[in-house]
PDB file of N, CA and C in Angstrom:
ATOM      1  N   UNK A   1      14.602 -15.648  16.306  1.00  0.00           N
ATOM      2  CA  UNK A   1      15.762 -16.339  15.796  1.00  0.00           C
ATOM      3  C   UNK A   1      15.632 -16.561  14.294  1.00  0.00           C
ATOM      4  N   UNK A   2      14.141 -17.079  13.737  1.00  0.00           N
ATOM      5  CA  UNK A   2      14.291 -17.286  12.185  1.00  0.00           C
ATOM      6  C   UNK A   2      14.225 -15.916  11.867  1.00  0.00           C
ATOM      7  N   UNK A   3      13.803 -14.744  12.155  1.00  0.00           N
ATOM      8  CA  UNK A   3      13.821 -13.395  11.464  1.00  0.00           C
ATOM      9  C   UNK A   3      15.473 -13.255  11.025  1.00  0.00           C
ATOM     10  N   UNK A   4      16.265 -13.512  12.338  1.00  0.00           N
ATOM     11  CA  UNK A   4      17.891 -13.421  12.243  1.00  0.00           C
ATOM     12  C   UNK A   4      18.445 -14.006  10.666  1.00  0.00           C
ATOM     13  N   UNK A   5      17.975 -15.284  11.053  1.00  0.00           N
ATOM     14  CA  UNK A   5      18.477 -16.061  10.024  1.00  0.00           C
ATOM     15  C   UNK A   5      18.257 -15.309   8.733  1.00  0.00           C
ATOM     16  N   UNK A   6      16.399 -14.933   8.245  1.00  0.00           N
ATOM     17  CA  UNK A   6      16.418 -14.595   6.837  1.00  0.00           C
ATOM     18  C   UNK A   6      16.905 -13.238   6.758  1.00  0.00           C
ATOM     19  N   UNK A   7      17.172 -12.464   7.636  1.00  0.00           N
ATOM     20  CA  UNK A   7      17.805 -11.026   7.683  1.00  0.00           C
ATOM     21  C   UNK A   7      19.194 -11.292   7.216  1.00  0.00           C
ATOM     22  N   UNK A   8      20.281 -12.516   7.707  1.00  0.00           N
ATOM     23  CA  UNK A   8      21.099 -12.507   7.537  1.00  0.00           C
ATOM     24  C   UNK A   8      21.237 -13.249   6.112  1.00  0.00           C
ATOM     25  N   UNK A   9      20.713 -14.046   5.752  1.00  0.00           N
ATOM     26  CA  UNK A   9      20.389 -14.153   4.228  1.00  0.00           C
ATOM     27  C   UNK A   9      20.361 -13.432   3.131  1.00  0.00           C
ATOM     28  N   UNK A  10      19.299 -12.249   3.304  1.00  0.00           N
ATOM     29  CA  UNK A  10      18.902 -11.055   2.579  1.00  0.00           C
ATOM     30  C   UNK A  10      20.184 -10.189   2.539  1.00  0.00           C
ATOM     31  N   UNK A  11      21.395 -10.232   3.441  1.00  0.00           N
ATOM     32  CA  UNK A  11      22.471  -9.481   2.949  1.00  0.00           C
ATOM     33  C   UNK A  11      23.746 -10.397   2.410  1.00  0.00           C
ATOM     34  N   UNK A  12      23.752 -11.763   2.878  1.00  0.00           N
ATOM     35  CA  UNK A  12      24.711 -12.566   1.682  1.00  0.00           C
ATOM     36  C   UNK A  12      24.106 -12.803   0.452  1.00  0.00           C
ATOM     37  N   UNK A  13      22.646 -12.676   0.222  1.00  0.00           N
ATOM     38  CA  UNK A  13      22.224 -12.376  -1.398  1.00  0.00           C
ATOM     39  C   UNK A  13      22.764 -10.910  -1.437  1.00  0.00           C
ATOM     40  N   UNK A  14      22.416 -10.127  -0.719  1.00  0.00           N
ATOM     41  CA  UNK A  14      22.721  -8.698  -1.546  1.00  0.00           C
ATOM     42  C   UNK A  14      24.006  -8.762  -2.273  1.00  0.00           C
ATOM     43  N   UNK A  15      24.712  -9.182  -1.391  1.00  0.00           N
ATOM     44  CA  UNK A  15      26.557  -9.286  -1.263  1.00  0.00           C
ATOM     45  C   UNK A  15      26.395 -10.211  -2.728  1.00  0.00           C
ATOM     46  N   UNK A  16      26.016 -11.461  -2.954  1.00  0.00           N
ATOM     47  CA  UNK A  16      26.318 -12.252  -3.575  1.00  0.00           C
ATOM     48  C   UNK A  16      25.452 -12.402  -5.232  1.00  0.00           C
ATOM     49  N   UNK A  17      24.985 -11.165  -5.693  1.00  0.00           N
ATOM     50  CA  UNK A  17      23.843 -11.158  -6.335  1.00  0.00           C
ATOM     51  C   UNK A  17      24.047 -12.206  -7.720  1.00  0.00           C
ATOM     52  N   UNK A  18      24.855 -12.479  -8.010  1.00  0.00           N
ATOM     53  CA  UNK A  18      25.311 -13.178  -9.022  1.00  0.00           C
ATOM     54  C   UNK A  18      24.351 -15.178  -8.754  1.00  0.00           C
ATOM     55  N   UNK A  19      24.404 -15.364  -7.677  1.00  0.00           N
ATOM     56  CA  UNK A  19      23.646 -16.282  -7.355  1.00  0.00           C
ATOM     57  C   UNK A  19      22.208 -16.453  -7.307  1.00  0.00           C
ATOM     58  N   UNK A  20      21.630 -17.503  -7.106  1.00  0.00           N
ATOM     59  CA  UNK A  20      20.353 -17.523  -7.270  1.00  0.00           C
ATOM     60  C   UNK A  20      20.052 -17.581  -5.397  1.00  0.00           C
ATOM     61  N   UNK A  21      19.614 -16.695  -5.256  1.00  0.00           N
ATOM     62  CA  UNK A  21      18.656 -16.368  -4.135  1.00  0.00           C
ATOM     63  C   UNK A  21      17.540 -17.629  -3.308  1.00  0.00           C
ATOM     64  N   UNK A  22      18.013 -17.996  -1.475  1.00  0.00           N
ATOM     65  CA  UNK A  22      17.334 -19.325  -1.087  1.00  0.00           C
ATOM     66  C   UNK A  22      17.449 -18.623   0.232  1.00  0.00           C
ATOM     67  N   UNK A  23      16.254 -18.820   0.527  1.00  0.00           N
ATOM     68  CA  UNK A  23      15.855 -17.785   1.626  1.00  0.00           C
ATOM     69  C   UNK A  23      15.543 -19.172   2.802  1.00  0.00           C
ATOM     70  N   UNK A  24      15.867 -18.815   3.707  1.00  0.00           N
ATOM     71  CA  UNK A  24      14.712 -20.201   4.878  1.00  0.00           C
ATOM     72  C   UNK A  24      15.505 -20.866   5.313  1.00  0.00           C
ATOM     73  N   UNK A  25      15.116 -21.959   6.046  1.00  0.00           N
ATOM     74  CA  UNK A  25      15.979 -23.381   6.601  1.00  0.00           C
ATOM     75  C   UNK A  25      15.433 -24.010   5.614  1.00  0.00           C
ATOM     76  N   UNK A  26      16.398 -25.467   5.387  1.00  0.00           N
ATOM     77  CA  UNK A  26      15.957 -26.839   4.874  1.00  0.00           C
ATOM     78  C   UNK A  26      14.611 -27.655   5.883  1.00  0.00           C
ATOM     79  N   UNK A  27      14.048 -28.078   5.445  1.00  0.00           N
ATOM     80  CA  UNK A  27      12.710 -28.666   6.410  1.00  0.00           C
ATOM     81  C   UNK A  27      13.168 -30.306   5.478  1.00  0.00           C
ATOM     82  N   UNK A  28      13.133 -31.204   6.727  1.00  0.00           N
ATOM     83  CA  UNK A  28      13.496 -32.221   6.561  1.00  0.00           C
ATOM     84  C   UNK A  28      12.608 -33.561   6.833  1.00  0.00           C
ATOM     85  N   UNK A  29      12.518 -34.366   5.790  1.00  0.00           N
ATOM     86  CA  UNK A  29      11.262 -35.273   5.489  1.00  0.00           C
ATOM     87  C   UNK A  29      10.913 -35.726   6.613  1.00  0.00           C
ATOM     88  N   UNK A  30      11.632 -35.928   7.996  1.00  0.00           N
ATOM     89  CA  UNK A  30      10.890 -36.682   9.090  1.00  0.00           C
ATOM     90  C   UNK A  30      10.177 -35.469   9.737  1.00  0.00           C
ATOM     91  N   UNK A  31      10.809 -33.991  10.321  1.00  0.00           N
ATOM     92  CA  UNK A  31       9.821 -33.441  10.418  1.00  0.00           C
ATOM     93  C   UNK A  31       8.808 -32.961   9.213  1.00  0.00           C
ATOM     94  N   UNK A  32       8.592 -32.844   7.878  1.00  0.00           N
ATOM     95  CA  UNK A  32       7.216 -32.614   7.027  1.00  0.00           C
ATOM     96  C   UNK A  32       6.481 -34.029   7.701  1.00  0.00           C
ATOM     97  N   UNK A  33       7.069 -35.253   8.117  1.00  0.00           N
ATOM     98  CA  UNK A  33       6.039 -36.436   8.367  1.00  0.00           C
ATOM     99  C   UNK A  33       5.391 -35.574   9.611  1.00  0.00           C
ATOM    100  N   UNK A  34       5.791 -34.814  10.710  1.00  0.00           N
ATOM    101  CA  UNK A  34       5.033 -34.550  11.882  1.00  0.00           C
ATOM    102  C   UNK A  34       4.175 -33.595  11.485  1.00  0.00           C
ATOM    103  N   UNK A  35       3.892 -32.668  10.300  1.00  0.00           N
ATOM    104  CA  UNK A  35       2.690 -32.097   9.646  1.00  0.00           C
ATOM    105  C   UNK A  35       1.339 -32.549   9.858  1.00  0.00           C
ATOM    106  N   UNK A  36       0.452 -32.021  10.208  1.00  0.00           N
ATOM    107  CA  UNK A  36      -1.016 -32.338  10.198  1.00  0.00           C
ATOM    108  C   UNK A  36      -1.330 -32.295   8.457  1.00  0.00           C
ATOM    109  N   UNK A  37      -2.319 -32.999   8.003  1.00  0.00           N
ATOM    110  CA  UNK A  37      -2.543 -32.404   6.275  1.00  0.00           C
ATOM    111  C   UNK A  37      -2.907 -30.696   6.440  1.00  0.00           C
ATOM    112  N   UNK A  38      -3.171 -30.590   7.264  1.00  0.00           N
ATOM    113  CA  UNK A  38      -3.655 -29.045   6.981  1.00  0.00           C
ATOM    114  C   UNK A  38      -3.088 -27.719   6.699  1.00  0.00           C
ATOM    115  N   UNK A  39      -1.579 -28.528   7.590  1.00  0.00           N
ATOM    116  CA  UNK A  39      -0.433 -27.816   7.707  1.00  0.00           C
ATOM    117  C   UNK A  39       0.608 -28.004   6.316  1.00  0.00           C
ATOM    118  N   UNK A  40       0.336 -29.263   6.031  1.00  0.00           N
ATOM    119  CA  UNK A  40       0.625 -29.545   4.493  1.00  0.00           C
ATOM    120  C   UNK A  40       0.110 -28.685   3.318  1.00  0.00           C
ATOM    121  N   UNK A  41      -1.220 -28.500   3.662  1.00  0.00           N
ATOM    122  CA  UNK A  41      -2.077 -27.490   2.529  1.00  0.00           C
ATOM    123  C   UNK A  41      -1.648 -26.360   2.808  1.00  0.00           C
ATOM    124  N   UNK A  42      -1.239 -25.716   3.523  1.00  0.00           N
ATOM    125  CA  UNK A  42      -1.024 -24.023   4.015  1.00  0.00           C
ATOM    126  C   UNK A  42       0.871 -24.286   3.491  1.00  0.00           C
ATOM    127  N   UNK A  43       1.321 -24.873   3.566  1.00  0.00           N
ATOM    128  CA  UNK A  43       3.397 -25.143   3.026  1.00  0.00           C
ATOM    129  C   UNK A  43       2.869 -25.050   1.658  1.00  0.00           C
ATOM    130  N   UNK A  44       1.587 -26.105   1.328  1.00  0.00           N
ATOM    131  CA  UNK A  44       1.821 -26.081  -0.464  1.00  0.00           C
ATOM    132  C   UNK A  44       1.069 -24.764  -1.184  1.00  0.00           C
ATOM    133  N   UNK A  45      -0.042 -24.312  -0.577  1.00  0.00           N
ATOM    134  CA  UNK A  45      -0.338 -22.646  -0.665  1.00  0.00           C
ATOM    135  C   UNK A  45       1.029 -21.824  -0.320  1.00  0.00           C
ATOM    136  N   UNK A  46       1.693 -21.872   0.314  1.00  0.00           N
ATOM    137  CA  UNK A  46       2.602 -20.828   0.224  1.00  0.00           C
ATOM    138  C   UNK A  46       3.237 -21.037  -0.771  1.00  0.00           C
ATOM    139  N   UNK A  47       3.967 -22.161  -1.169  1.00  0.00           N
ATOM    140  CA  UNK A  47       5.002 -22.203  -1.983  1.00  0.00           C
ATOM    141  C   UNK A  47       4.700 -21.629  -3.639  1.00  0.00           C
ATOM    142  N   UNK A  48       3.122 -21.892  -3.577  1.00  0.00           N
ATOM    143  CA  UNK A  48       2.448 -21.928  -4.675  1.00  0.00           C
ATOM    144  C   UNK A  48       2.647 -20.097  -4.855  1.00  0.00           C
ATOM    145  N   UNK A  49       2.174 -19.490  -4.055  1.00  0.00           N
ATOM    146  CA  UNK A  49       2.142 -18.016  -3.942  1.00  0.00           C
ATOM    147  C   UNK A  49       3.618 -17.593  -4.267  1.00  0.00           C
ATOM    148  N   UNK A  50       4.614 -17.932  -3.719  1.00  0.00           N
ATOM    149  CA  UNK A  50       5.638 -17.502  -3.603  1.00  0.00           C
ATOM    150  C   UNK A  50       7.011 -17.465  -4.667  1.00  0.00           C
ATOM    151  N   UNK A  51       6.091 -18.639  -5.133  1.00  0.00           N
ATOM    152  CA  UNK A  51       7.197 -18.912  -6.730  1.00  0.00           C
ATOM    153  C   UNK A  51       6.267 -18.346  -7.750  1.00  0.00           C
ATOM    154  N   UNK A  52       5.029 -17.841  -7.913  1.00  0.00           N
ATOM    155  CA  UNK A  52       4.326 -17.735  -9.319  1.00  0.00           C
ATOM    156  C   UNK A  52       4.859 -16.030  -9.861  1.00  0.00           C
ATOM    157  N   UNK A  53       4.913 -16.178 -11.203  1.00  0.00           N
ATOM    158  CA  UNK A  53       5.913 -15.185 -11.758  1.00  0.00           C
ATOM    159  C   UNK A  53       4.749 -13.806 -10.811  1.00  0.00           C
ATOM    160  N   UNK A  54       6.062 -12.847 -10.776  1.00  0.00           N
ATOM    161  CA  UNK A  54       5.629 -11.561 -10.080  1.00  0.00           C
ATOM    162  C   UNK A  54       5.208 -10.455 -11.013  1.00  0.00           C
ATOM    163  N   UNK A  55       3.535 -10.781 -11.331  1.00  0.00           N
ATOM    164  CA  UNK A  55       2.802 -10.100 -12.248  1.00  0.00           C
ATOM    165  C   UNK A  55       1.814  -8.770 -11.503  1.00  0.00           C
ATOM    166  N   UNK A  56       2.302  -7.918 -10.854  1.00  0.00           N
ATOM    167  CA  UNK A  56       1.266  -6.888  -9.957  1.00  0.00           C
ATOM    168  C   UNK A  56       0.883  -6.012 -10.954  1.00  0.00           C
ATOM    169  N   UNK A  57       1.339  -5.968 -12.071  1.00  0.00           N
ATOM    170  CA  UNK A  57       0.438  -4.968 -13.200  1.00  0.00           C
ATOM    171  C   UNK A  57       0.391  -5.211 -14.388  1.00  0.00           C
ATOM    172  N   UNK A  58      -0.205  -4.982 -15.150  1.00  0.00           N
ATOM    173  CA  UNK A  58      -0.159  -5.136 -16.883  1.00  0.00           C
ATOM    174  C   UNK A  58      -0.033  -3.855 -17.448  1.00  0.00           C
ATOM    175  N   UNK A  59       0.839  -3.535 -17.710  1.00  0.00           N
ATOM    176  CA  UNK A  59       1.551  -2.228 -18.556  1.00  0.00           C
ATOM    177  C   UNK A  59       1.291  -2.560 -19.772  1.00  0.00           C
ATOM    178  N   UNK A  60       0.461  -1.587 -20.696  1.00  0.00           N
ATOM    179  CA  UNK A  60       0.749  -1.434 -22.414  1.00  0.00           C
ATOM    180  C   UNK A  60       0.977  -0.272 -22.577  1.00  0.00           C
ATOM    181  N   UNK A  61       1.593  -0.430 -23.808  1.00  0.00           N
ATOM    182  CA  UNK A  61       2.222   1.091 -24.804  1.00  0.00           C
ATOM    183  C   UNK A  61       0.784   1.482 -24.642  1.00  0.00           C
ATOM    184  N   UNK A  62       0.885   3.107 -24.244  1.00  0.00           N
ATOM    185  CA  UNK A  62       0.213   3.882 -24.492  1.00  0.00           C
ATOM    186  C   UNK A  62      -0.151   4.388 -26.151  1.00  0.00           C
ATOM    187  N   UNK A  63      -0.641   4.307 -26.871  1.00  0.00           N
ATOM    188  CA  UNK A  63      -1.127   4.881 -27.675  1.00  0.00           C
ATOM    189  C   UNK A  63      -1.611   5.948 -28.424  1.00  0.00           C
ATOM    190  N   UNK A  64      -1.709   6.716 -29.603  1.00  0.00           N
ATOM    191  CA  UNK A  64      -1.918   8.426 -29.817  1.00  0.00           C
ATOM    192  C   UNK A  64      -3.481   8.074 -30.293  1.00  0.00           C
ATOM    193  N   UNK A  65      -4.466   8.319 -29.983  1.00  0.00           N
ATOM    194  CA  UNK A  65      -5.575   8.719 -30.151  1.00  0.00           C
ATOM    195  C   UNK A  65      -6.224   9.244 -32.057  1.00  0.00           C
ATOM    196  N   UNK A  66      -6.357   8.684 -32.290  1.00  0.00           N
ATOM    197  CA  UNK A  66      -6.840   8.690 -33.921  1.00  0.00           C
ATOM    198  C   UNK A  66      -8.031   9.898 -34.052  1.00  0.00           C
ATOM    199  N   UNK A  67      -7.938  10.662 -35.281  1.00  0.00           N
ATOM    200  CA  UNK A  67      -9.359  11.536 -35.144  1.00  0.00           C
ATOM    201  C   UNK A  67      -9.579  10.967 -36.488  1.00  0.00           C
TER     202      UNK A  67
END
């Protein structure tokens, strides 16, 4: 059922690209209170992963070789 949901997400962003992109359900403060801390640390590791700028390479100008 949540696959549905973010599947159906991923095509009202496509549709809607002009917007800023919100993927998920709302999680709501009485259930985060039923969280174990552990389960708290693994929500704040993800979030942490998931927002940090998307750096998978470092590209520089190639350069001409000096003699």
């Amino acid at each position: 059922a949540y696959a549905a949901v973010l599947w159906q997400q991923a095509n009202e962003n496509r549709q809607n690209s002009t917007e800023k992109a919100c993927f998920g359900i709302s999680l709501p403060e009485e259930k985060l209170n039923d969280f174990r801390d552990e389960q708290i640390g693994q929500l704040q590791e993800l979030m942490q992963e998931a927002t940090k700028p998307n750096r998978q390479f470092n590209i520089t100008e190639s350069r001409k070789p000096t003699f």
